[in-house]
Protein backbone atom coordinates (compact mmCIF):
# COMPACT_ATOMS: atom_id res chain seq x y z
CA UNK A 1 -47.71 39.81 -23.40
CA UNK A 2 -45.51 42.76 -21.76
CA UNK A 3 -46.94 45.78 -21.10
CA UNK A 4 -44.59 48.82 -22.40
CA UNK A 5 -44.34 51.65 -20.01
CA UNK A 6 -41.21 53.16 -22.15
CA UNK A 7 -44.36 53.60 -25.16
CA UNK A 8 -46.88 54.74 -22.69
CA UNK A 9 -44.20 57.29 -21.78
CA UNK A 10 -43.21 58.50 -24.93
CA UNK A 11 -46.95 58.75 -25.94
CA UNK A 12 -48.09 60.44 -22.90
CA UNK A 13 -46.64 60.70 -19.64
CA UNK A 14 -45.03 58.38 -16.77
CA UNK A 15 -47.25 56.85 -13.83
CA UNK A 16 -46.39 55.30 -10.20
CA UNK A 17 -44.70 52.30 -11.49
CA UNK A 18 -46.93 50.50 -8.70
CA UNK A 19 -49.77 51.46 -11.67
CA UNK A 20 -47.10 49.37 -14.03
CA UNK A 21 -46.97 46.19 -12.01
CA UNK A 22 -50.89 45.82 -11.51
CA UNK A 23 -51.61 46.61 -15.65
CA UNK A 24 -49.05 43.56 -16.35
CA UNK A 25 -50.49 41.44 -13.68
CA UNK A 26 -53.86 42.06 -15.00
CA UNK A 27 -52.44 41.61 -18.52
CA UNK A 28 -50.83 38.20 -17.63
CA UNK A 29 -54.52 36.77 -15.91
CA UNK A 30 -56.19 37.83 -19.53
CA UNK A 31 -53.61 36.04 -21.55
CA UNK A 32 -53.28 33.16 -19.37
CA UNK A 33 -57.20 32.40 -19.85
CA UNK A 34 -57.14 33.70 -23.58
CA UNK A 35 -53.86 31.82 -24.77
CA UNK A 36 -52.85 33.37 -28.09
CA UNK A 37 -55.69 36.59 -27.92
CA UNK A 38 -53.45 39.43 -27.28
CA UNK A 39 -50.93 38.50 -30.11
CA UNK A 40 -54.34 38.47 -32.17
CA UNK A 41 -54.82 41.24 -31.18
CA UNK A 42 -51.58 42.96 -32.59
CA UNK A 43 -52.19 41.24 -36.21
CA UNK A 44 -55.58 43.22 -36.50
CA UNK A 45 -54.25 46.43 -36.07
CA UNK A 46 -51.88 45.84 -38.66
CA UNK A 47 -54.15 46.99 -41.18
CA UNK A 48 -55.26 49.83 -39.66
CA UNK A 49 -51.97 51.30 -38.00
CA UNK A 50 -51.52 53.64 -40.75
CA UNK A 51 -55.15 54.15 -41.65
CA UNK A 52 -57.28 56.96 -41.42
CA UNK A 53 -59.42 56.54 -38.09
CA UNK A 54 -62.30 57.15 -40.43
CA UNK A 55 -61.43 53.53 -42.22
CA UNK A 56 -62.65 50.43 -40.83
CA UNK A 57 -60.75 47.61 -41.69
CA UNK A 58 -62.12 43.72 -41.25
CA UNK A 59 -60.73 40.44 -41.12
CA UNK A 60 -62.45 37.99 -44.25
CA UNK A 61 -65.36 36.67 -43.15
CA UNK A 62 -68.73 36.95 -42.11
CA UNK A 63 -69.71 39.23 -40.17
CA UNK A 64 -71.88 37.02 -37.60
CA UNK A 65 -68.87 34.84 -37.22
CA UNK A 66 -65.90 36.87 -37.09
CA UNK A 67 -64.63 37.85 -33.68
CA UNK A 68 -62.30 40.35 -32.50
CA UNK A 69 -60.26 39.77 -29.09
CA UNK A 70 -61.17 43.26 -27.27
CA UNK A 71 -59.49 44.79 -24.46
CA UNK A 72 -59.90 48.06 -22.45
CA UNK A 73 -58.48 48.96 -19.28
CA UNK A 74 -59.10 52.12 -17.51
CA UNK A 75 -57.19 53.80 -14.90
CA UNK A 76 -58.66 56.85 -13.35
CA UNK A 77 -57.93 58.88 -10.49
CA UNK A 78 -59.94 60.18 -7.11
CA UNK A 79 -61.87 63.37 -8.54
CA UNK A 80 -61.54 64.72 -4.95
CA UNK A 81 -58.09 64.89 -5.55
CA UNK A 82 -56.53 67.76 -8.02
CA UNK A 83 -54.38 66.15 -9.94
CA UNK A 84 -51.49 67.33 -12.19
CA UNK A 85 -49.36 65.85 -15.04
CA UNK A 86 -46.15 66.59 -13.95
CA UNK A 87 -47.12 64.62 -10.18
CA UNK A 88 -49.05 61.63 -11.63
CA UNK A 89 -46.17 59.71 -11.32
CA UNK A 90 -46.35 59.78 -7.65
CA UNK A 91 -49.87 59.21 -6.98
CA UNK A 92 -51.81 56.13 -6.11
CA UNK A 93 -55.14 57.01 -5.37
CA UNK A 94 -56.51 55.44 -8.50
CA UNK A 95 -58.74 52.28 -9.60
CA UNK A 96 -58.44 49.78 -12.64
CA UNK A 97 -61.25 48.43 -14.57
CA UNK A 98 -60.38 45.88 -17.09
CA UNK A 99 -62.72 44.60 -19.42
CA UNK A 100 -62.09 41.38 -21.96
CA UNK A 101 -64.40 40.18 -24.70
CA UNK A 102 -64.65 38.40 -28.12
CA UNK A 103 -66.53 40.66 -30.25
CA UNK A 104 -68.06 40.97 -33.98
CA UNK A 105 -67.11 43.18 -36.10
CA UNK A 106 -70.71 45.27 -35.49
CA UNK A 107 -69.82 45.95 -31.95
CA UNK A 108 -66.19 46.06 -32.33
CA UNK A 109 -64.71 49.66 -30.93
CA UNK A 110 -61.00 48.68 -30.71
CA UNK A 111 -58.68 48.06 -27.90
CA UNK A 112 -57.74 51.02 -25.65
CA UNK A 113 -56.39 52.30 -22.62
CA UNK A 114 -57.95 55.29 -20.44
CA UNK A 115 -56.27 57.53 -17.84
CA UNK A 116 -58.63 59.84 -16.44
CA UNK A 117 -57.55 62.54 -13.38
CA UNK A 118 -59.63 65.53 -12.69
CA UNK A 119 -57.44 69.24 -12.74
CA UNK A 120 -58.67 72.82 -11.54
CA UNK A 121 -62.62 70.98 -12.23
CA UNK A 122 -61.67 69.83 -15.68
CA UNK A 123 -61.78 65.86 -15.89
CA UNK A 124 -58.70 65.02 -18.56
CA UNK A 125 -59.00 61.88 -20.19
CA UNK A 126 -56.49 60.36 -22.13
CA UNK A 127 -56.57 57.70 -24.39
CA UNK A 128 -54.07 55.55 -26.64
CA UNK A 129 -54.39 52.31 -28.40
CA UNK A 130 -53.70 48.93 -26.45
CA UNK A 131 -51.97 47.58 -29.05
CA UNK A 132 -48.75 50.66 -29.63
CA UNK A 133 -48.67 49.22 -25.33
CA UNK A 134 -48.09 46.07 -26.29
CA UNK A 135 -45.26 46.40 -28.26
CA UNK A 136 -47.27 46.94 -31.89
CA UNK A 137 -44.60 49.09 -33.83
CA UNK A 138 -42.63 49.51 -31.19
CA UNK A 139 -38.96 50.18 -32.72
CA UNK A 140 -40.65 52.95 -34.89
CA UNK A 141 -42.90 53.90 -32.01
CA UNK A 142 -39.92 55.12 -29.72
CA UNK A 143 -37.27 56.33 -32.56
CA UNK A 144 -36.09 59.84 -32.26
CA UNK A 145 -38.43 61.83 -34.84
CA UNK A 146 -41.03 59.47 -35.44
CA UNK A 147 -44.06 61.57 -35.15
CA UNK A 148 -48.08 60.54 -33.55
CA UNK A 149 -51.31 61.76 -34.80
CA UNK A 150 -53.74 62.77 -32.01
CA UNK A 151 -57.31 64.79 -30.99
CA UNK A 152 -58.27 66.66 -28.66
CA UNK A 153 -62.12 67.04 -27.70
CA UNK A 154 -63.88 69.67 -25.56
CA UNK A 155 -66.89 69.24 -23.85
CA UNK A 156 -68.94 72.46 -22.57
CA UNK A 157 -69.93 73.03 -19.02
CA UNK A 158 -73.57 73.79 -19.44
CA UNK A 159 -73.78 70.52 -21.81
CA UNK A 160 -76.25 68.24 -19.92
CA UNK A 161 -74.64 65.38 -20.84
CA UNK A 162 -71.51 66.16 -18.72
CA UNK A 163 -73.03 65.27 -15.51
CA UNK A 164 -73.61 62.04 -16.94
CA UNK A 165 -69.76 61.21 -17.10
CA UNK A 166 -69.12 58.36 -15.01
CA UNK A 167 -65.45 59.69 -14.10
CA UNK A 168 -67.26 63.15 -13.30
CA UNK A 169 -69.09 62.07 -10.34
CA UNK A 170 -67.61 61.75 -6.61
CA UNK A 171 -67.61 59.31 -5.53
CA UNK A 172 -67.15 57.30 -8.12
CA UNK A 173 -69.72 55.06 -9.05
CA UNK A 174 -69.26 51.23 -9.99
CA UNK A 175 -68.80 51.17 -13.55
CA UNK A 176 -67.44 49.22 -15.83
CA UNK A 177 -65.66 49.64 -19.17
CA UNK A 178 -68.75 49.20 -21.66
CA UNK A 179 -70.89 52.28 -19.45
CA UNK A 180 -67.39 54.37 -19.82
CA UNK A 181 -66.93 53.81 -23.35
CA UNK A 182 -70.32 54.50 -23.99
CA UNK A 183 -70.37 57.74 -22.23
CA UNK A 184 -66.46 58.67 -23.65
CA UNK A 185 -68.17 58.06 -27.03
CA UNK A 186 -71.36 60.30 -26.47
CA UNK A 187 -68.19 62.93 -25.36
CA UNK A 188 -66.57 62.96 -28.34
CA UNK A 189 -69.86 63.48 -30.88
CA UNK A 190 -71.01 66.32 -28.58
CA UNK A 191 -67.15 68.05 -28.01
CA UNK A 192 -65.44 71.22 -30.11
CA UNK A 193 -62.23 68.80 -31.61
CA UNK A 194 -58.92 69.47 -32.92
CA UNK A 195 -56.61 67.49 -34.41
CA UNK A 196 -52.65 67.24 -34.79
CA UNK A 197 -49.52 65.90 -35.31
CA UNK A 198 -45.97 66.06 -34.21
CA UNK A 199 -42.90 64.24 -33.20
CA UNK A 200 -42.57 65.42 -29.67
CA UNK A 201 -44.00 63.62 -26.55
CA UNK A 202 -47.53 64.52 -25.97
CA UNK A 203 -46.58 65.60 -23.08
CA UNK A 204 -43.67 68.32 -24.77
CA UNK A 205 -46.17 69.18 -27.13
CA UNK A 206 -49.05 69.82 -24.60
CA UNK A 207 -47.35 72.37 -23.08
CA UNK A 208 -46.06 74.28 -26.45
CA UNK A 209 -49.92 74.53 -26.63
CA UNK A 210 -50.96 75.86 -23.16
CA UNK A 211 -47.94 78.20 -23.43
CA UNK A 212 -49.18 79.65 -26.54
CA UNK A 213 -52.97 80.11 -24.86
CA UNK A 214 -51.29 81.96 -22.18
CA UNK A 215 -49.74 84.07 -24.39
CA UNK A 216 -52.60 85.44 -26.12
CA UNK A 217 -52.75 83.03 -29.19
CA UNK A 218 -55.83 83.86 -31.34
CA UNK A 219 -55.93 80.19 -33.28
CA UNK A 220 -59.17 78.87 -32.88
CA UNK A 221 -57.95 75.60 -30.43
CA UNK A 222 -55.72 77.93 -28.33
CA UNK A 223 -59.14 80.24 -28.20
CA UNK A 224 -61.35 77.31 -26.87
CA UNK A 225 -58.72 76.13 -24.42
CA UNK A 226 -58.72 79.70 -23.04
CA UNK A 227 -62.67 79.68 -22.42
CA UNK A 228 -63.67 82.14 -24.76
CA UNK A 229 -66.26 79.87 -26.27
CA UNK A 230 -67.25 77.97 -23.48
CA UNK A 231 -66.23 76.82 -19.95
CA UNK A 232 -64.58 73.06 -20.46
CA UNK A 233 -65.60 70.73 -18.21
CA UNK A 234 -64.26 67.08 -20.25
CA UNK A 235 -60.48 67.50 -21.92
CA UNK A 236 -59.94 63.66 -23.74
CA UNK A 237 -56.77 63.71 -25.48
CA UNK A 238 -56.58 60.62 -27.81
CA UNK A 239 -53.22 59.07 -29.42
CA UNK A 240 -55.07 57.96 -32.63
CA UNK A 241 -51.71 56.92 -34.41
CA UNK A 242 -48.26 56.77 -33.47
CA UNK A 243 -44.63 55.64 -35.09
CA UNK A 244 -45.32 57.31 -38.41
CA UNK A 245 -43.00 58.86 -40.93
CA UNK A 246 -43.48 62.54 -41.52
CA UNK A 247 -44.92 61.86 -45.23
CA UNK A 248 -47.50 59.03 -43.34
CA UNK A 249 -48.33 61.73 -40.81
CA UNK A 250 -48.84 64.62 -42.89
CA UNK A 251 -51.44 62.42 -45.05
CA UNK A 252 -53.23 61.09 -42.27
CA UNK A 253 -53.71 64.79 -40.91
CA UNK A 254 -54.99 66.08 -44.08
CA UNK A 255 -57.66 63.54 -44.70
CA UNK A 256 -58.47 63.74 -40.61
CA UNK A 257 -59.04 67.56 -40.15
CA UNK A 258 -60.81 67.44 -43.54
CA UNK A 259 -63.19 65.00 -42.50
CA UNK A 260 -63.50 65.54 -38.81
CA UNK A 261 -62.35 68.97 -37.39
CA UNK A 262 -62.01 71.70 -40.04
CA UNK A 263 -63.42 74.71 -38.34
CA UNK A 264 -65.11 75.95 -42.00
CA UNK A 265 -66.40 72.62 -42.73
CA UNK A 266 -68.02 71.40 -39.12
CA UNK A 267 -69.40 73.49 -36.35
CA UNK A 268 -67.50 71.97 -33.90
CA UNK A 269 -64.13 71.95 -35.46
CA UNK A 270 -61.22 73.69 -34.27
CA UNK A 271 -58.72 73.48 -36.70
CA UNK A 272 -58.28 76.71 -38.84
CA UNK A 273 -56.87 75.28 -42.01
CA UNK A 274 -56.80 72.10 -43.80
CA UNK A 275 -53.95 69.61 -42.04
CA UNK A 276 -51.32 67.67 -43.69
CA UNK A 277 -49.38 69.16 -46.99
CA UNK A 278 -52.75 71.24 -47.88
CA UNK A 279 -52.07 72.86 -44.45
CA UNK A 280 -48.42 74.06 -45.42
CA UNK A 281 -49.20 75.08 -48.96
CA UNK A 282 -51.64 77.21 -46.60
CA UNK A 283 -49.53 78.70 -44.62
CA UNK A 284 -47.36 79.29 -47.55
CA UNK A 285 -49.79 81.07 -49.20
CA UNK A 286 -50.83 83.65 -46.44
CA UNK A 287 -47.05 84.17 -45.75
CA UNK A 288 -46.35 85.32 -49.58
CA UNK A 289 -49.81 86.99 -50.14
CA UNK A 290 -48.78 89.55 -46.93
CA UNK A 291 -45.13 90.07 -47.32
CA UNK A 292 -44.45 87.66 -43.86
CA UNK A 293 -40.99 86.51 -44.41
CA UNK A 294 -40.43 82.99 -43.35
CA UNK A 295 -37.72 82.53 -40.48
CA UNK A 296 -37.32 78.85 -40.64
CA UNK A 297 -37.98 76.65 -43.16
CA UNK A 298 -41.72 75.20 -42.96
CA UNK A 299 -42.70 71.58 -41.90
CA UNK A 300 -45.13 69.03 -40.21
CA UNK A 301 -43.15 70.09 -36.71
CA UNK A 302 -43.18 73.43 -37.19
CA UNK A 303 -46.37 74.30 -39.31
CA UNK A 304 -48.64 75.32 -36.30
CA UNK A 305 -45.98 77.85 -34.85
CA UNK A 306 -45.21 79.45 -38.02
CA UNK A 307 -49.10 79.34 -38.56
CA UNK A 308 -49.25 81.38 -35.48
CA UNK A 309 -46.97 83.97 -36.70
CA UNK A 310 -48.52 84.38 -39.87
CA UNK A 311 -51.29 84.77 -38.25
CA UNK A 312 -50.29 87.74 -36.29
CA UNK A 313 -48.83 89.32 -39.45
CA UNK A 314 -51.74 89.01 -41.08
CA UNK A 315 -54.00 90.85 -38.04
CA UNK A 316 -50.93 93.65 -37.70
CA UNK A 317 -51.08 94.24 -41.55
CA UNK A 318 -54.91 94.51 -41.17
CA UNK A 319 -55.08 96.01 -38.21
CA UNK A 320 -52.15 98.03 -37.45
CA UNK A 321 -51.26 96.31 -34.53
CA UNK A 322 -49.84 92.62 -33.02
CA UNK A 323 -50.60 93.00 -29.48
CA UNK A 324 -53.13 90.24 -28.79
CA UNK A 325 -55.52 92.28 -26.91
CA UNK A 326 -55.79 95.22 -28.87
CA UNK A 327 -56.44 93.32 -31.96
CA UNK A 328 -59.27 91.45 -30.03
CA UNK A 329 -60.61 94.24 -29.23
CA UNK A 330 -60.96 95.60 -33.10
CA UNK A 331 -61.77 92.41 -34.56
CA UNK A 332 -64.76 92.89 -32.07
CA UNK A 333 -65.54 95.98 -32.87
CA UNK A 334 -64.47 95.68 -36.65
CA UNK A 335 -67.14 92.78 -36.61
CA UNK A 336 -69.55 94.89 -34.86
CA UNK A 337 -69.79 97.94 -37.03
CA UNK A 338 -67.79 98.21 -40.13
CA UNK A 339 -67.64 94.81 -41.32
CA UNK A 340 -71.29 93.69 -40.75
CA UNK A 341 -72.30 96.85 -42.74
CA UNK A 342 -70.12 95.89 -45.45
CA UNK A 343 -70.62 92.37 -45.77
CA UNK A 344 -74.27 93.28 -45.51
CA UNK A 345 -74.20 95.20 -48.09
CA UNK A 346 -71.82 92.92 -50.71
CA UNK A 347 -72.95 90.06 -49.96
CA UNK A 348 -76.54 90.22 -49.01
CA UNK A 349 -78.10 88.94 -52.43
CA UNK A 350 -79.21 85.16 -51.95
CA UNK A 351 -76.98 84.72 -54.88
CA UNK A 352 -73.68 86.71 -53.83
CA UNK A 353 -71.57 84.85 -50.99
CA UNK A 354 -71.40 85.28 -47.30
CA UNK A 355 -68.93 86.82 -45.61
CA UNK A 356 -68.20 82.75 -44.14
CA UNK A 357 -67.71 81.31 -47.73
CA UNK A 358 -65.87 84.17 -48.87
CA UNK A 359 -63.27 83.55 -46.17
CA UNK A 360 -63.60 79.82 -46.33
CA UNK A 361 -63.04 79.89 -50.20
CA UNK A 362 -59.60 81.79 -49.98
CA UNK A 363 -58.51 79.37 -47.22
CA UNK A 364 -59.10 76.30 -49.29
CA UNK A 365 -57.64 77.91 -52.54
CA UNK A 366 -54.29 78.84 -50.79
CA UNK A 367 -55.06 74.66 -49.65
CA UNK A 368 -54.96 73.95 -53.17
CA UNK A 369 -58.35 72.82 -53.26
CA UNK A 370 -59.53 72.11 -57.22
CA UNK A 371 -62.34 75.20 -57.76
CA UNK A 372 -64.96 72.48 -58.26
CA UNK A 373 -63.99 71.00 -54.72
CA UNK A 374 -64.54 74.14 -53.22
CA UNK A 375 -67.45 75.31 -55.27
CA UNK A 376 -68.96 71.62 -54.22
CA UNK A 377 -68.23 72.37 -50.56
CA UNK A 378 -69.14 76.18 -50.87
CA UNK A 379 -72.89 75.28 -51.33
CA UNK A 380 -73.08 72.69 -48.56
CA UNK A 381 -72.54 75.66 -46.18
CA UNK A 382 -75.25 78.12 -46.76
CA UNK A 383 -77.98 77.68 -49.34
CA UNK A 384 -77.10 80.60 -51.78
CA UNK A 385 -77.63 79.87 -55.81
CA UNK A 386 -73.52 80.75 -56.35
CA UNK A 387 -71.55 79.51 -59.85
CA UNK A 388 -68.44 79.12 -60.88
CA UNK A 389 -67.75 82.06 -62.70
CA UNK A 390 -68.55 84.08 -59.23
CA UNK A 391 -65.82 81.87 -57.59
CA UNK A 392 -63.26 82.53 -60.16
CA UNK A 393 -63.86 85.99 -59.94
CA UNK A 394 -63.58 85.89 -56.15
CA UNK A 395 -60.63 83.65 -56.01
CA UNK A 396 -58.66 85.79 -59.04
CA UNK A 397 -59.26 89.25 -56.57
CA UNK A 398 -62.26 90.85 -58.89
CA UNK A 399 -64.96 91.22 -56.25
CA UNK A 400 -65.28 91.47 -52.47
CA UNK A 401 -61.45 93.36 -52.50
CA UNK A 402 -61.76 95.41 -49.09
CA UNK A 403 -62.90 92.59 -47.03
CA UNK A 404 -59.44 91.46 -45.90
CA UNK A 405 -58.18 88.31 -46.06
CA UNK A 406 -56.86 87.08 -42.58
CA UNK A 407 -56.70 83.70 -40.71
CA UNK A 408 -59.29 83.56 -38.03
């Protein structure tokens, strides 16, 4: 079985081809002793390759007797060392576990590589599926356009489970792949997340993200990446699906951010709006209801930019200005005085809404979430006795007309 550096390149970014020639050697021991595993391997992801992370798909059988060939390799860097992207190519100060089993489907977790460095304190892990490595979907994998679907996960500074991450410590302890796993998966149920698509490298699109922190970006992931909830201390960037069509991709990011990372639906979520074609009839929305005049036409590539700018329209119009800063600064004090007293004061019955589901509601409707869908999810959030004749009269612009409606 070949290892593919051009997918693990086009995924995420290159490494000391030294790194190359030890994966494949290890790769060649594992299916010398397991003849026929890997290619396995590659037929049970077929199923899921397209799938929504949230759907577990099994091969027939029972469950005691059917086994899954499992592979993991890790690769991870000196944490003494601060390393960069744009330089791991050159380094070698880095150790391989490599872990092979048969497992049931009970214990099955899937087949993954890790790359782990540490940067300015900040541990980055990244993750991607064995199989897209192995040549699974390769031809679509590495065609000009075809887009990935991928997470990002934060993990806190004062969290106490952060010391606990093996690739944290120095010097490294003596792991192996089932303690890492185990502590990447604690990680990921304890970390803010976010979740995306696009057609770029990860690598290309990365950087479109850091450069819009920098700049002042008030969406809720370019927020958390600039500290303002928390100090990160774990960044694990995942490739959860990659070769997909733009229709594919758009449909898995709608049913993801709905069910992991939407920011009104989970605590921990980071993603303003629903994904996928909810998320542009979103964006859509906003744009029309505040006069923002599209300059490109809108799509799965583009959505989060133009998001960005619609945002800012949508603070300016409110708020009389677009400088980042300045409209911080009101929306703080806005929040403060004014807007507590008046949400207070409207929506302070137990059976009126909260200023939370009042904003959540007009996101979901510009969605094109069915009333009874957000009615449904409406009550979830906050336990206030609220019908559906108060939501139509909310979502129709009858009640609750001076608190604005902006993105944040």
């Amino acid at each position: 079985m070949k290892f593919s550096s051009s997918v693990f390149e086009k995924l995420l970014f290159p490494l000391n081809k030294k790194a190359y020639g030890e994966l494949q050697k290890a790769i060649d021991g594992i299916d010398r002793n397991n003849p026929g595993k890997l290619k396995e391997m590659l037929e049970n992801y077929r199923n899921a390759a397209t799938e929504s992370t949230l759907k577990e798909e099994w091969r027939p059988g029972a469950a005691s007797e059917t086994k899954y060939p499992t592979l993991n390799i890790t690769i991870y860097f000196d944490p003494s060392t601060d390393h960069k992207i744009s330089t791991l190519h050159k380094a070698r100060d880095y150790r391989i576990i490599v872990d092979y089993e048969e497992k049931t489907p009970a214990s099955y977790t899937g087949n993954h590589l890790v790359v782990g460095f540490h940067h300015k304190g900040v541990l980055n892990s990244f993750i991607v599926p064995m199989e897209y490595l192995f040549g699974f979907g390769e031809t679509a994998v590495l065609k000009q356009g075809s887009y990935q679907l991928y997470s990002h996960t934060l993990l806190p500074e004062e969290s106490q489970y952060e010391t606990a991450y093996p690739l944290m410590q120095n010097p490294l302890p003596d792991i192996n792949q089932k303690g890492l796993y185990r502590a990447q998966k604690a990680h990921q149920e304890k970390s803010s997340i976010y979740v995306g698509i696009t057609k770029r490298t990860w690598q290309e699109r990365y950087k479109q993200h850091c450069y819009a922190t920098m700049k002042g970006s008030n969406l809720l992931f370019h927020r958390a990446l600039r500290g303002e909830f928390f100090k990160i201390k774990v960044l694990e960037h995942i490739v959860e699906r990659a070769g997909l069509t733009e229709t594919q991709a758009l449909d898995l990011e709608e049913t993801e951010v709905e069910n992991r990372s939407l920011s009104s639906l989970y605590q921990k979520g980071l993603n303003m709006i629903p994904g996928g074609k909810a998320g542009l009839q979103c964006i859509s929305h906003f744009a029309k209801r505040t006069g923002y005049t599209l300059a490109q036409e809108l799509n799965a590539d583009n959505m989060e930019a133009v998001l960005l700018e619609v945002q800012k329209h949508t603070l300016e119009r409110n708020f009389h200005t677009s400088d980042m800063k300045l409209v911080n600064e009101k929306i703080a004090k806005l929040w403060a005085e004014n807007m507590d007293f008046r949400v207070k004061v409207m929506t302070g019955q137990h059976n009126h809404f909260s200023f939370r589901q009042i904003q959540s509601a007009r996101i979901w409707d510009a969605s094109g979430w069915t009333h009874g869908k957000i009615l449904e999810n409406l009550v979830k959030m906050e336990n206030r006795k609220i019908g559906m004749d108060q939501l139509e009269r909310l979502l129709d612009g009858k009640t609750y007309t001076s608190i604005p409606e902006v993105l944040m």
